[in-house]
C-alpha atoms as a PDB file:
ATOM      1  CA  UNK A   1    -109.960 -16.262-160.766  1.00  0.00           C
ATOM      2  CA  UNK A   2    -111.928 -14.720-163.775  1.00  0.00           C
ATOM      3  CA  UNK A   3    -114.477 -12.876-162.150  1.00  0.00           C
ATOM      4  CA  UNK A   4    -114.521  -9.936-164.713  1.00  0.00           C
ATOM      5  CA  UNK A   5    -114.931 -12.499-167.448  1.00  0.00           C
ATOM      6  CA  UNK A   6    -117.565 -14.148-166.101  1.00  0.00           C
ATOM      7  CA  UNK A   7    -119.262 -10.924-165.073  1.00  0.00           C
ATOM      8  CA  UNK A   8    -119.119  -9.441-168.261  1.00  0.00           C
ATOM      9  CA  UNK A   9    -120.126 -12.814-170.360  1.00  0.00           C
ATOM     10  CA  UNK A  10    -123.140 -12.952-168.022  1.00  0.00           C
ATOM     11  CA  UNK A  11    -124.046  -9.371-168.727  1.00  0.00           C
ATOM     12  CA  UNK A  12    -123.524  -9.680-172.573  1.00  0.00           C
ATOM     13  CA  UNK A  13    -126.138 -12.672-172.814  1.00  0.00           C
ATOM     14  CA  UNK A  14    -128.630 -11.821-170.414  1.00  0.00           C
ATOM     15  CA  UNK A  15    -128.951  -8.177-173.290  1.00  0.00           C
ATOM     16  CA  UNK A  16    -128.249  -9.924-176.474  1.00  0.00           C
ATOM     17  CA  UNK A  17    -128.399 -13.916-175.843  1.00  0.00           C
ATOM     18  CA  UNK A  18    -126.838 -15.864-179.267  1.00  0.00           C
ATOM     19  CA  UNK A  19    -128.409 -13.845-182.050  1.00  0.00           C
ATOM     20  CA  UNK A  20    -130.507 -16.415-184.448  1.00  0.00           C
ATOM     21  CA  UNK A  21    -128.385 -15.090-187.371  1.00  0.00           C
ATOM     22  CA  UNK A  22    -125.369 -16.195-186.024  1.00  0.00           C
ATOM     23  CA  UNK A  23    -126.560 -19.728-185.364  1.00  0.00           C
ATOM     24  CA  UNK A  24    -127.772 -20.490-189.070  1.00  0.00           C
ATOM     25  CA  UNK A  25    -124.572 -18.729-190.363  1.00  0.00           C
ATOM     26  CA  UNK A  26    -122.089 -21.020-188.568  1.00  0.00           C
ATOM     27  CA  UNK A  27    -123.878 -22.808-185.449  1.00  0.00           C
ATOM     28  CA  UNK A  28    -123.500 -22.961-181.686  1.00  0.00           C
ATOM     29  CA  UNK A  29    -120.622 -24.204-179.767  1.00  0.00           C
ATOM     30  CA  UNK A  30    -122.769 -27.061-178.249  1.00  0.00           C
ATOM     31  CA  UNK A  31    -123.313 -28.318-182.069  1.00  0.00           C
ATOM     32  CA  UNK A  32    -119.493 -28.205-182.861  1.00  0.00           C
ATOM     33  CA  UNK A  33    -119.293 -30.163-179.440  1.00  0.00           C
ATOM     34  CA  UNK A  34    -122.183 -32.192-180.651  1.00  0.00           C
ATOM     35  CA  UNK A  35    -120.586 -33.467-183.444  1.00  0.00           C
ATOM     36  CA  UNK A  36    -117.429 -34.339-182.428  1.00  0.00           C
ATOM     37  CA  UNK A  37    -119.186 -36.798-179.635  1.00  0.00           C
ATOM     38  CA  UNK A  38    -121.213 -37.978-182.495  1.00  0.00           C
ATOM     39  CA  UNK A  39    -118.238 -38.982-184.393  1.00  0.00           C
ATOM     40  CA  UNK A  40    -116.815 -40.602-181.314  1.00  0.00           C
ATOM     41  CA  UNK A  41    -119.814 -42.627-181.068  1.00  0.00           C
ATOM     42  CA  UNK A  42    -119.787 -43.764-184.307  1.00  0.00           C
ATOM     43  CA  UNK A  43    -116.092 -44.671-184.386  1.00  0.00           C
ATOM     44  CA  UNK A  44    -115.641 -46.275-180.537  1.00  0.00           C
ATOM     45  CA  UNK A  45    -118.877 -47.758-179.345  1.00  0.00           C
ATOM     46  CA  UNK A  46    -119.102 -50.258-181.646  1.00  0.00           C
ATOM     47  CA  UNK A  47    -121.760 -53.270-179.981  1.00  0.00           C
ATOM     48  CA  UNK A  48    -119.139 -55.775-181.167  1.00  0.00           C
ATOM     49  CA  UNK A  49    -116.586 -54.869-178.745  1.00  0.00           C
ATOM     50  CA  UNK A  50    -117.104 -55.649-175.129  1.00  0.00           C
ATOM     51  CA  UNK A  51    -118.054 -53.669-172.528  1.00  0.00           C
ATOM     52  CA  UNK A  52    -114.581 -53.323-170.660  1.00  0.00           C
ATOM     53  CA  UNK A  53    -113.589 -51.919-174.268  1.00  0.00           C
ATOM     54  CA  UNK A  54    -116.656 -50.147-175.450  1.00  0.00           C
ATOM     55  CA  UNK A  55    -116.246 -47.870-170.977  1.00  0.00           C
ATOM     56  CA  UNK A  56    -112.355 -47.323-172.012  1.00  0.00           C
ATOM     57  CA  UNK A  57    -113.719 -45.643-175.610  1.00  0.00           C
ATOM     58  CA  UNK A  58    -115.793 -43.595-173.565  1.00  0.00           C
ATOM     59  CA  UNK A  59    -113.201 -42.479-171.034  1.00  0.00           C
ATOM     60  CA  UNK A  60    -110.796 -41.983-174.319  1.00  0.00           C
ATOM     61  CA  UNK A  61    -113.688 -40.040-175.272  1.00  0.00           C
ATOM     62  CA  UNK A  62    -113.858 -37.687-172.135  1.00  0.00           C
ATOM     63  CA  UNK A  63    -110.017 -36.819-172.112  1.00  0.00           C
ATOM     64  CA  UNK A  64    -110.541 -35.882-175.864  1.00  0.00           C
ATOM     65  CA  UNK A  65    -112.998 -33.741-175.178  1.00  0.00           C
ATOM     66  CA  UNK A  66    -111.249 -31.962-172.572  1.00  0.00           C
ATOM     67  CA  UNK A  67    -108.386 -31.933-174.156  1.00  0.00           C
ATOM     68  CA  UNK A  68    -109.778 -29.709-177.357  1.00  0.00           C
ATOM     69  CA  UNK A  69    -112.024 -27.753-174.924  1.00  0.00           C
ATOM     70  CA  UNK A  70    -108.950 -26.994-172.812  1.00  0.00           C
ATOM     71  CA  UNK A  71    -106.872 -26.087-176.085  1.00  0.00           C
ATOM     72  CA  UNK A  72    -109.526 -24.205-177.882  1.00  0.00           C
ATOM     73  CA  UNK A  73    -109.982 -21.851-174.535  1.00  0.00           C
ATOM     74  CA  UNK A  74    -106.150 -21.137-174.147  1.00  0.00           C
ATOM     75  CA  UNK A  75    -105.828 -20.719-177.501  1.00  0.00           C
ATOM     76  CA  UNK A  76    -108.367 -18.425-177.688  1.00  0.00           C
ATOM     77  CA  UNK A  77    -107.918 -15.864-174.503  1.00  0.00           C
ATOM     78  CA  UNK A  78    -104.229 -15.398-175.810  1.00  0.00           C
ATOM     79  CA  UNK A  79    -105.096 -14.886-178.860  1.00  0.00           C
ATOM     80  CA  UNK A  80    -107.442 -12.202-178.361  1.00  0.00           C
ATOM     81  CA  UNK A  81    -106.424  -8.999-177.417  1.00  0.00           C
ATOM     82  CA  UNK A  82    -108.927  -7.453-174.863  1.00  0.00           C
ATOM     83  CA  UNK A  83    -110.981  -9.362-172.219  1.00  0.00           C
ATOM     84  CA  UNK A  84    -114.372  -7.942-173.886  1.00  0.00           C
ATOM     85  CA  UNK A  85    -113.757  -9.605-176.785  1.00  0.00           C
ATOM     86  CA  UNK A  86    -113.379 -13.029-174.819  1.00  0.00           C
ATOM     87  CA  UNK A  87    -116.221 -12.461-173.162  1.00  0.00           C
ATOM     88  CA  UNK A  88    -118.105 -12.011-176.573  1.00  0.00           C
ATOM     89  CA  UNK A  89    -117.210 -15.469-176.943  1.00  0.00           C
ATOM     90  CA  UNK A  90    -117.858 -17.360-173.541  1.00  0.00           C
ATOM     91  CA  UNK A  91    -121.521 -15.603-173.397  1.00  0.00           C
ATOM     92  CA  UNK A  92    -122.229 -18.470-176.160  1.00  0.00           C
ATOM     93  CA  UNK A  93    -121.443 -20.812-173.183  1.00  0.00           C
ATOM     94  CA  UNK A  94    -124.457 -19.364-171.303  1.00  0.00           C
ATOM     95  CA  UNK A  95    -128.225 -19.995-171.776  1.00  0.00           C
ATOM     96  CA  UNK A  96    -130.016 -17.503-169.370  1.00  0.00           C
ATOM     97  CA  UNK A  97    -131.434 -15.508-172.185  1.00  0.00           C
ATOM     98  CA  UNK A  98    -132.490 -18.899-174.093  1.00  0.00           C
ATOM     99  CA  UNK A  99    -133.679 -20.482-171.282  1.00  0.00           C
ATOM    100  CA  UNK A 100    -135.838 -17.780-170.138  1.00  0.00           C
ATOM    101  CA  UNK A 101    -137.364 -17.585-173.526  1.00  0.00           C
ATOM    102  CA  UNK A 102    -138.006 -21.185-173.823  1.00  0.00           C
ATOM    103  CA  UNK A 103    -140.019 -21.727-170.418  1.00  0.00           C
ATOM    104  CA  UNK A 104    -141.747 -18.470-170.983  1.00  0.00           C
ATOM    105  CA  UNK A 105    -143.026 -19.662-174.748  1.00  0.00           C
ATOM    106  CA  UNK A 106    -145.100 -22.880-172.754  1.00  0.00           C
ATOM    107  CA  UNK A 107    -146.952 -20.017-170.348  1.00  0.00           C
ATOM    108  CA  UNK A 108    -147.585 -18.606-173.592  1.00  0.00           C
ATOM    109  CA  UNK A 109    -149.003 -21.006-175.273  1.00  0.00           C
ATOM    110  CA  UNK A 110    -151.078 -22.690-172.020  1.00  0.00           C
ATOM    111  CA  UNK A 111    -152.280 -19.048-172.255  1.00  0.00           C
ATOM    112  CA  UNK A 112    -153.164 -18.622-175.287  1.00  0.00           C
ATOM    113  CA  UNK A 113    -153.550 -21.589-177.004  1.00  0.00           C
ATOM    114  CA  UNK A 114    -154.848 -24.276-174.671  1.00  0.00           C
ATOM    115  CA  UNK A 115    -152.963 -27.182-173.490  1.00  0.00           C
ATOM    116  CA  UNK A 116    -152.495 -29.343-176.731  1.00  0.00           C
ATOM    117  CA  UNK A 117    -150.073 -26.159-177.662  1.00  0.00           C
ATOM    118  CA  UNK A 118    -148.908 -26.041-173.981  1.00  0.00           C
ATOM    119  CA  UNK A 119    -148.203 -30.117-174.602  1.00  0.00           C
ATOM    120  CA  UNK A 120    -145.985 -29.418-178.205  1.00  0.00           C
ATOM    121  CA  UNK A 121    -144.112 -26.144-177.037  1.00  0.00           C
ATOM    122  CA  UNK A 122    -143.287 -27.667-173.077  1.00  0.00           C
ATOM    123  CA  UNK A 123    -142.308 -31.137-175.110  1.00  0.00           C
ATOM    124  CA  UNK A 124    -139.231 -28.795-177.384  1.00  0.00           C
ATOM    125  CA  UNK A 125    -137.590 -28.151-173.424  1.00  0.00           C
ATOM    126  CA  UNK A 126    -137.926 -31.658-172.013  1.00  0.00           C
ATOM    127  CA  UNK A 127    -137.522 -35.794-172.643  1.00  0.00           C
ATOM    128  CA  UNK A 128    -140.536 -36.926-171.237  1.00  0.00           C
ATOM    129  CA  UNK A 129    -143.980 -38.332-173.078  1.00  0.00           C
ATOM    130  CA  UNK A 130    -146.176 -34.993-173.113  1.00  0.00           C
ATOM    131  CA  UNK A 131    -148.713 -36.220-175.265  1.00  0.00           C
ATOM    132  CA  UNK A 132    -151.198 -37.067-172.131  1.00  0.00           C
ATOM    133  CA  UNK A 133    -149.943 -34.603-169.836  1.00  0.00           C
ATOM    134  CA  UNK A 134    -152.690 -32.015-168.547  1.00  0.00           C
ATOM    135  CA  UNK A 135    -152.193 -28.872-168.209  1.00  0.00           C
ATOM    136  CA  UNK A 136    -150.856 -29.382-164.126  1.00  0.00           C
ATOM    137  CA  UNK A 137    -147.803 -31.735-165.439  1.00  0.00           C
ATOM    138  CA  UNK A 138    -146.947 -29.643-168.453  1.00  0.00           C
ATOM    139  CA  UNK A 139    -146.490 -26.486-165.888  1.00  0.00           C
ATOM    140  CA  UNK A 140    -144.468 -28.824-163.419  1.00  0.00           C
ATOM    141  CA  UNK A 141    -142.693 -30.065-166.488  1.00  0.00           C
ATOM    142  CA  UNK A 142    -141.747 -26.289-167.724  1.00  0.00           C
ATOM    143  CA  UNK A 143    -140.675 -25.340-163.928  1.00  0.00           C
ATOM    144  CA  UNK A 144    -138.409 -28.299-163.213  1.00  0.00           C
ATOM    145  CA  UNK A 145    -136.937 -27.870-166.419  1.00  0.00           C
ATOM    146  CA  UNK A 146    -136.002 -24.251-165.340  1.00  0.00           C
ATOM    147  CA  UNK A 147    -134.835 -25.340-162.635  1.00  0.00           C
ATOM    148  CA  UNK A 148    -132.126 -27.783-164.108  1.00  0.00           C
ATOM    149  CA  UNK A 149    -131.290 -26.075-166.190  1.00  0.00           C
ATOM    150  CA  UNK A 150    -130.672 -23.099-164.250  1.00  0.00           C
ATOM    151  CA  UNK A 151    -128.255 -25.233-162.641  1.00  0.00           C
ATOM    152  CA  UNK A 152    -126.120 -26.697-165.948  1.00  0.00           C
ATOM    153  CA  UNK A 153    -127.227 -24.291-168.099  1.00  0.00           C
ATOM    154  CA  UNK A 154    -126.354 -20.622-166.187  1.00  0.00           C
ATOM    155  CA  UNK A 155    -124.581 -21.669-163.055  1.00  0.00           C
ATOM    156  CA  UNK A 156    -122.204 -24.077-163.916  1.00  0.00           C
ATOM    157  CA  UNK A 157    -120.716 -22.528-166.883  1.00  0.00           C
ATOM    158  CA  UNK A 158    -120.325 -19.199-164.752  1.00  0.00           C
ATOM    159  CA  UNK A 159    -119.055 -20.927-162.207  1.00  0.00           C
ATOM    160  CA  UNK A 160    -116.360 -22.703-164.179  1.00  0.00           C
ATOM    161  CA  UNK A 161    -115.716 -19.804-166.063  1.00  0.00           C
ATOM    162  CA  UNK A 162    -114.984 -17.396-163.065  1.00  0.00           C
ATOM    163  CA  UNK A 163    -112.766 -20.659-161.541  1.00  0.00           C
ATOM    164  CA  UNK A 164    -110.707 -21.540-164.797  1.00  0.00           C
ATOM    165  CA  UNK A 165    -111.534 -18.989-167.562  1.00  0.00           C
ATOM    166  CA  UNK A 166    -112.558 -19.653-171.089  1.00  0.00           C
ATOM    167  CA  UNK A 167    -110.731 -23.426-170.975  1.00  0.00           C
ATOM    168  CA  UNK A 168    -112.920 -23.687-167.913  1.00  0.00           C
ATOM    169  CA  UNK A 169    -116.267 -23.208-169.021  1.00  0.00           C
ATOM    170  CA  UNK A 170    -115.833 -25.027-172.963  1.00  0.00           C
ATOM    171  CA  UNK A 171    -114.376 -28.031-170.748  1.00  0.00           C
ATOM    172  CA  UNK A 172    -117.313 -27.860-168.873  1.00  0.00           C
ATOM    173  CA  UNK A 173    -120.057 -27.430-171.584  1.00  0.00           C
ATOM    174  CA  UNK A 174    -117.951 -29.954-173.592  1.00  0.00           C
ATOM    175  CA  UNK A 175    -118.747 -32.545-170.368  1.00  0.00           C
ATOM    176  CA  UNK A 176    -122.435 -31.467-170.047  1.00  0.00           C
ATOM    177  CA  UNK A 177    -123.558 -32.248-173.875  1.00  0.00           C
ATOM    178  CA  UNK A 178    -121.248 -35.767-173.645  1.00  0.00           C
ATOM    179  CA  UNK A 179    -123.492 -36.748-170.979  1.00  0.00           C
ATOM    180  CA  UNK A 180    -127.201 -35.189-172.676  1.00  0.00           C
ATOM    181  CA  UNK A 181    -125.432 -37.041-175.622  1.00  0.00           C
ATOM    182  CA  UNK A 182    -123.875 -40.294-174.574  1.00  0.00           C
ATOM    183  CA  UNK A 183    -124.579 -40.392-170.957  1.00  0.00           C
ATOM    184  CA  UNK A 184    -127.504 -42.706-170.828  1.00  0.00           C
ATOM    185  CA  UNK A 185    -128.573 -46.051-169.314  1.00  0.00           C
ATOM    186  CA  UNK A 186    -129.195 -47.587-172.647  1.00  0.00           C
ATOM    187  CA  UNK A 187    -127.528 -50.977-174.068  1.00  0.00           C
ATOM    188  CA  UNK A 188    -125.790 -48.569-176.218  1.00  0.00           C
ATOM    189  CA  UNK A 189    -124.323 -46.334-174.030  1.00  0.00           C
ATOM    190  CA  UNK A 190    -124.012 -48.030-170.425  1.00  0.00           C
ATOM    191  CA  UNK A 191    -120.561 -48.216-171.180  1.00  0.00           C
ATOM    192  CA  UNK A 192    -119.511 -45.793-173.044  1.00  0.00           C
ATOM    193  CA  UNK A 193    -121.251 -43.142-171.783  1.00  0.00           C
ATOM    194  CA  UNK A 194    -120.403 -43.857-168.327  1.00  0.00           C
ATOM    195  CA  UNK A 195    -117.370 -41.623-167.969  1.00  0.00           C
ATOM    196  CA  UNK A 196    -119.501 -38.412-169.535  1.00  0.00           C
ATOM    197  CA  UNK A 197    -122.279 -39.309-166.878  1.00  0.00           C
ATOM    198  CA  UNK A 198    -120.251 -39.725-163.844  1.00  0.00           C
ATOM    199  CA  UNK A 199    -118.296 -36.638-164.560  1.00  0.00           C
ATOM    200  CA  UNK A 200    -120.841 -34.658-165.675  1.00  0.00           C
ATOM    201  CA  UNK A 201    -122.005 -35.380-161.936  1.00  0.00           C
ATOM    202  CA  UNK A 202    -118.807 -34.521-160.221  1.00  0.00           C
ATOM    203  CA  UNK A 203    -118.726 -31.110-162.396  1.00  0.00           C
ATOM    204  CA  UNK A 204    -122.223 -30.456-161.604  1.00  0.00           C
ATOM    205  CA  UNK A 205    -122.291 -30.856-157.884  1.00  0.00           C
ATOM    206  CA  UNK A 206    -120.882 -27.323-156.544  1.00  0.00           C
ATOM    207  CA  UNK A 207    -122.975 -25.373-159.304  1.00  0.00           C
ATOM    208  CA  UNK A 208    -126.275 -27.454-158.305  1.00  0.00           C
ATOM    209  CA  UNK A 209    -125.399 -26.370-154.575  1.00  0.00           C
ATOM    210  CA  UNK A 210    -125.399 -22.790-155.680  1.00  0.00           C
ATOM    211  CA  UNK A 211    -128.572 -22.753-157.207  1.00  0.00           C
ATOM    212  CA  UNK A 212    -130.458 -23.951-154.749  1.00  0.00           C
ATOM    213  CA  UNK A 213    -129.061 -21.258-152.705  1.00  0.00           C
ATOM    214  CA  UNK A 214    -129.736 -18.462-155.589  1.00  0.00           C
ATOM    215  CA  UNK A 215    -133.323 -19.805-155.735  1.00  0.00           C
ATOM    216  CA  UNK A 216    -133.791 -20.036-152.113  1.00  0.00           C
ATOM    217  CA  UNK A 217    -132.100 -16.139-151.626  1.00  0.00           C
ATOM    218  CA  UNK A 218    -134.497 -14.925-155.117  1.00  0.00           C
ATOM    219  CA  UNK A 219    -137.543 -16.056-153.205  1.00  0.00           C
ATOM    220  CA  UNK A 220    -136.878 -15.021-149.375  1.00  0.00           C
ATOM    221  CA  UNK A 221    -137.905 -18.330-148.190  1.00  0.00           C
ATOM    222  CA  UNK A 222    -136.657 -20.651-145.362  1.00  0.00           C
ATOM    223  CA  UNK A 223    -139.310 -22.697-146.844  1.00  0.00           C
ATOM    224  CA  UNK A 224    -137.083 -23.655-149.914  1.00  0.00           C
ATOM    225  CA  UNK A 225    -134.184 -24.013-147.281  1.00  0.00           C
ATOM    226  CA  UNK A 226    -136.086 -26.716-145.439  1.00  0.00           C
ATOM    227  CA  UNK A 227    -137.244 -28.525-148.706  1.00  0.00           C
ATOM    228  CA  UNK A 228    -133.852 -28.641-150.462  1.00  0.00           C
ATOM    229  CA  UNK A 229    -132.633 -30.190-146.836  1.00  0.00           C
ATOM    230  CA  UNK A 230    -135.356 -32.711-146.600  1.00  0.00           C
ATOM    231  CA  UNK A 231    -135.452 -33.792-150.495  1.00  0.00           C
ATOM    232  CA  UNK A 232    -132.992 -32.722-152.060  1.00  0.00           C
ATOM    233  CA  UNK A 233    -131.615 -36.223-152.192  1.00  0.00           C
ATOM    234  CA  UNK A 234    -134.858 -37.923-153.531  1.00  0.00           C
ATOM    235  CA  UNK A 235    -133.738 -37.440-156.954  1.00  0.00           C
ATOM    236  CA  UNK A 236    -132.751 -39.891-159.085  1.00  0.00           C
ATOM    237  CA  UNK A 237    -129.961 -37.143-159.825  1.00  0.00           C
ATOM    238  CA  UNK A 238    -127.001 -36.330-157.500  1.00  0.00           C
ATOM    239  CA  UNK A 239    -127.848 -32.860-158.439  1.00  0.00           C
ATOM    240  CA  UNK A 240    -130.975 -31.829-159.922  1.00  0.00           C
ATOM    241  CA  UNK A 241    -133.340 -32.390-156.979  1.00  0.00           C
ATOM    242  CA  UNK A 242    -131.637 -29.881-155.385  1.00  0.00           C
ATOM    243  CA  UNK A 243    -132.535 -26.739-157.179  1.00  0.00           C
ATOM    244  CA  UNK A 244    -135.890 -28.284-158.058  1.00  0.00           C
ATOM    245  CA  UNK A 245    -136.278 -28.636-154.009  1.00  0.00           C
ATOM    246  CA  UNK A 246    -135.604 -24.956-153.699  1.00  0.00           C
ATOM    247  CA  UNK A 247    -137.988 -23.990-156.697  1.00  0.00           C
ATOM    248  CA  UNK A 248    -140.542 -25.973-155.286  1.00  0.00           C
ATOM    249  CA  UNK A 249    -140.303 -24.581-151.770  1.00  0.00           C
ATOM    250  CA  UNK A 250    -139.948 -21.230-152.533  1.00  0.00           C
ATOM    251  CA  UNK A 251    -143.485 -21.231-155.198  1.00  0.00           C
ATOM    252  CA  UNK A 252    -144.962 -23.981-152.536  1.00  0.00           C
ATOM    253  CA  UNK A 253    -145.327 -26.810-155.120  1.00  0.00           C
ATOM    254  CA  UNK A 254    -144.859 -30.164-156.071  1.00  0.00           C
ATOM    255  CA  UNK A 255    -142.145 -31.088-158.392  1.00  0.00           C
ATOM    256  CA  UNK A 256    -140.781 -34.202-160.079  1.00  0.00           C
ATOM    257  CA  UNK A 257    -143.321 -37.083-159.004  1.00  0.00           C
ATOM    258  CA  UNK A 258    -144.479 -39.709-161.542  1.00  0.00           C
ATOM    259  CA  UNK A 259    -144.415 -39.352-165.506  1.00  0.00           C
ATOM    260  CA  UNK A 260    -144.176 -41.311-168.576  1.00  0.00           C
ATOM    261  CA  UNK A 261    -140.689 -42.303-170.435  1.00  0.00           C
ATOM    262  CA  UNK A 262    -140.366 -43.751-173.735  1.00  0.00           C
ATOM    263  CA  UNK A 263    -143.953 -45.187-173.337  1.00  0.00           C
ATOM    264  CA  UNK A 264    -143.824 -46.476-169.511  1.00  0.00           C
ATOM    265  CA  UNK A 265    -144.629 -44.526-165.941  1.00  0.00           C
ATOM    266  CA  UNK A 266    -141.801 -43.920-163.814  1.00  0.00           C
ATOM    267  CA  UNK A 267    -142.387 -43.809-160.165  1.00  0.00           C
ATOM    268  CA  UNK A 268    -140.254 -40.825-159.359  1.00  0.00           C
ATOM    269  CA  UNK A 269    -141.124 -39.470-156.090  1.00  0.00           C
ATOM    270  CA  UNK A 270    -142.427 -36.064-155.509  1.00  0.00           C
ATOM    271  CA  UNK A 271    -140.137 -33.087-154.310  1.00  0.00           C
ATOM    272  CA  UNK A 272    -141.864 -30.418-152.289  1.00  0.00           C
ATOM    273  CA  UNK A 273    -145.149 -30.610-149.916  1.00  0.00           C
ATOM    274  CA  UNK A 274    -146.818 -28.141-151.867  1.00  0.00           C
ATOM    275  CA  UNK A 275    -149.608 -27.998-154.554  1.00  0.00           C
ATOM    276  CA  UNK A 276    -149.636 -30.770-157.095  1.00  0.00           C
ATOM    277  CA  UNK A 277    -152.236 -28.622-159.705  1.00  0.00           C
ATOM    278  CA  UNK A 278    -149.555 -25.974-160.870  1.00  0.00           C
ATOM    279  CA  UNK A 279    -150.762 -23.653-163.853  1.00  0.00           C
ATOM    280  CA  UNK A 280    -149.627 -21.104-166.690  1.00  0.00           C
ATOM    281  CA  UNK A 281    -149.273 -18.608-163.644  1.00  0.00           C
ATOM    282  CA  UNK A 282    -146.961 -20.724-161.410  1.00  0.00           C
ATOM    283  CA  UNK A 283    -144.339 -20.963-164.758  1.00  0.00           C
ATOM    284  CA  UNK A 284    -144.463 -16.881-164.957  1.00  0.00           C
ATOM    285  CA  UNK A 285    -143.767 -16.905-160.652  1.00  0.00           C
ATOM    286  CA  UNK A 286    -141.122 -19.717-161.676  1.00  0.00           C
ATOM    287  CA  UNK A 287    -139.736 -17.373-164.259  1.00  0.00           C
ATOM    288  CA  UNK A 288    -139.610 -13.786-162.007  1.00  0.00           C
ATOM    289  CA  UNK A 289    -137.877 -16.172-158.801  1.00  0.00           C
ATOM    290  CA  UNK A 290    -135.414 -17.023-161.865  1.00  0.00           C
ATOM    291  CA  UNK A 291    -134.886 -13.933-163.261  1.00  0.00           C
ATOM    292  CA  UNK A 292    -133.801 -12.916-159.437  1.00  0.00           C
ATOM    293  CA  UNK A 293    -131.788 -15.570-159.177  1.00  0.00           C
ATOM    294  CA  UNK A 294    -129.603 -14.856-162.153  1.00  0.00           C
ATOM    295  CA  UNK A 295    -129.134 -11.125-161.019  1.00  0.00           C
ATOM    296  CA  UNK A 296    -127.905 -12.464-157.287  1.00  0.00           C
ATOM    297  CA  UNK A 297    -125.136 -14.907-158.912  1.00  0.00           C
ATOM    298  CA  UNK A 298    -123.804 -11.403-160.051  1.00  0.00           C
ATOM    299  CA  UNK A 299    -123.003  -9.839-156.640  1.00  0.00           C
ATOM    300  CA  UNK A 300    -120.341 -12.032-155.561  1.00  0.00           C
ATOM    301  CA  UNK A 301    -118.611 -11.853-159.047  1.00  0.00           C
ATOM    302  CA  UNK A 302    -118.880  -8.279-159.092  1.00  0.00           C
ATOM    303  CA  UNK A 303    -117.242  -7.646-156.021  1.00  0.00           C
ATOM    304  CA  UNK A 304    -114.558 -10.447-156.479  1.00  0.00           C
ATOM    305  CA  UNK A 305    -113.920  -8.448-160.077  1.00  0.00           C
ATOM    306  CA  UNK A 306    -113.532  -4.934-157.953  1.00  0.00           C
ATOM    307  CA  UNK A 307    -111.288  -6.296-155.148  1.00  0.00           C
ATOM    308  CA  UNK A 308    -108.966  -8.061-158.178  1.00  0.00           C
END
């Protein structure tokens, strides 16, 4: 166990997050990630080949990528010399800070700016059409998005990190941005993306678990209990509906539900019993139950750092 790494990584981002300097001067370890996927995906999937050929590129393609993730990590935490300095390093792996920051900026600009701001700044965080969106969807679409990514963004990597180390958490991150890269239903990537996508789903499972129970514990509600038990499962994810359920029981809303992809409405179905009509003010509740959240995953590593 690495609980004092992950402690300490958490602490370091959630104060100084991945200073803007240091991303134009060399990046962010997604990018480098990024690119090497991209180059995979230029080399392997080519449409000529078939599709028995084009899945096996894509599985070559996972072990690859856990293979330098793996390496990098060893390489790294024996190469440095004091555990602080390691954690430097895996609080890149984290996005509270970022995430935070993101969601908060659409409040903002609903605020502040009306909704045709609230529609550009909520369409930076996710993939749907905003365009049409009023200012109800553009909140739900800010609040689910925390939610997600609360779960692969903050307690996934922490939770691979405290299980496996450094190796743990770039192996997972490395997984993650295969399938946000590659891991689609598109001619193009059925195949070859669908190692990334069913891993990324195997990876994701006990972190999605936790959330839910994070977000459930940050609010004090059985009510976000009873809605991650009833539909949890709705979503077309193994794992996202679950701490969306819990964010939308515990703030007593709607989430998910119909919206527009690449030009079409999707018939998703709605998590939560809730309001439908959230606002600028349900994103900043969204954003306090999170904040809570992140401080309770913090307890258990704290005291499983002390007893080790």
């Amino acid at each position: 166990m690495f609980a004092a790494l992950a402690l300490l990584a958490a602490v370091i981002e959630a104060v100084v997050g991945y200073p803007d300097a240091i991303y134009r001067a060399i990046g962010h370890p997604v990018t480098w990630i990024g690119r090497l996927i991209a180059w995979c995906d230029r080399t392997w999937n080519s449409e000529r080949r078939s599709f028995e050929v084009r899945r096996l590129a894509g599985m070559a393609t996972v072990v690859l990528l856990l293979g330098v993730g793996i390496g990098a990590g060893l390489l790294l935490m024996y190469a440095l010399p004091h555990v602080a300095l390691v954690a430097i390093l895996a609080s890149s792996l984290l996005a509270q800070r970022s995430l935070d920051t993101h969601v908060a900026a659409v409040a903002e600009a609903l605020e502040k700016d009306g909704i045709d701001a609230g529609r550009r700044t909520v369409a930076m965080i996710v993939g749907r059409d905003t365009a049409q969106l009023d200012e109800a969807a553009v909140s739900r679409a800010a609040i689910e998005s925390l939610a997600e990514n609360f779960s692969d963004g903050v307690v996934a990597p922490l939770f691979w990190m405290a299980v496996a180390g450094l190796p743990g958490a770039i192996a997972y991150k490395a997984i993650n941005t295969a399938d946000s890269m590659i891991g689609h239903k598109s001619d193009r990537h059925l195949a070859f993306g669908w190692a990334a996508a069913r891993l990324d789903d195997l990876v994701n499972l006990p972190a999605s678990r936790l959330s839910a129970l994070w977000l459930a514990l940050a609010g004090l509600s059985w009510r976000a209990v009873a809605i991650v038990w009833r539909d949890a499962d709705k979503h077309d994810s193994p794992n996202a509906g679950w701490p969306e359920a819990a964010m939308a029981g515990a703030l007593g809303l709607r989430l998910n539900g119909p919206r527009i992809y690449d030009g079409e409405m999707t018939d998703h179905p709605w998590v939560g019993d809730g309001r439908a009509e959230a606002t600028a003010a349900d994103i900043r509740a969204a954003l306090r139950l999170y904040r809570i959240a992140c401080a309770l995953e913090l307890i258990p590593l704290a005291i499983l750092a002390w007893l080790m």
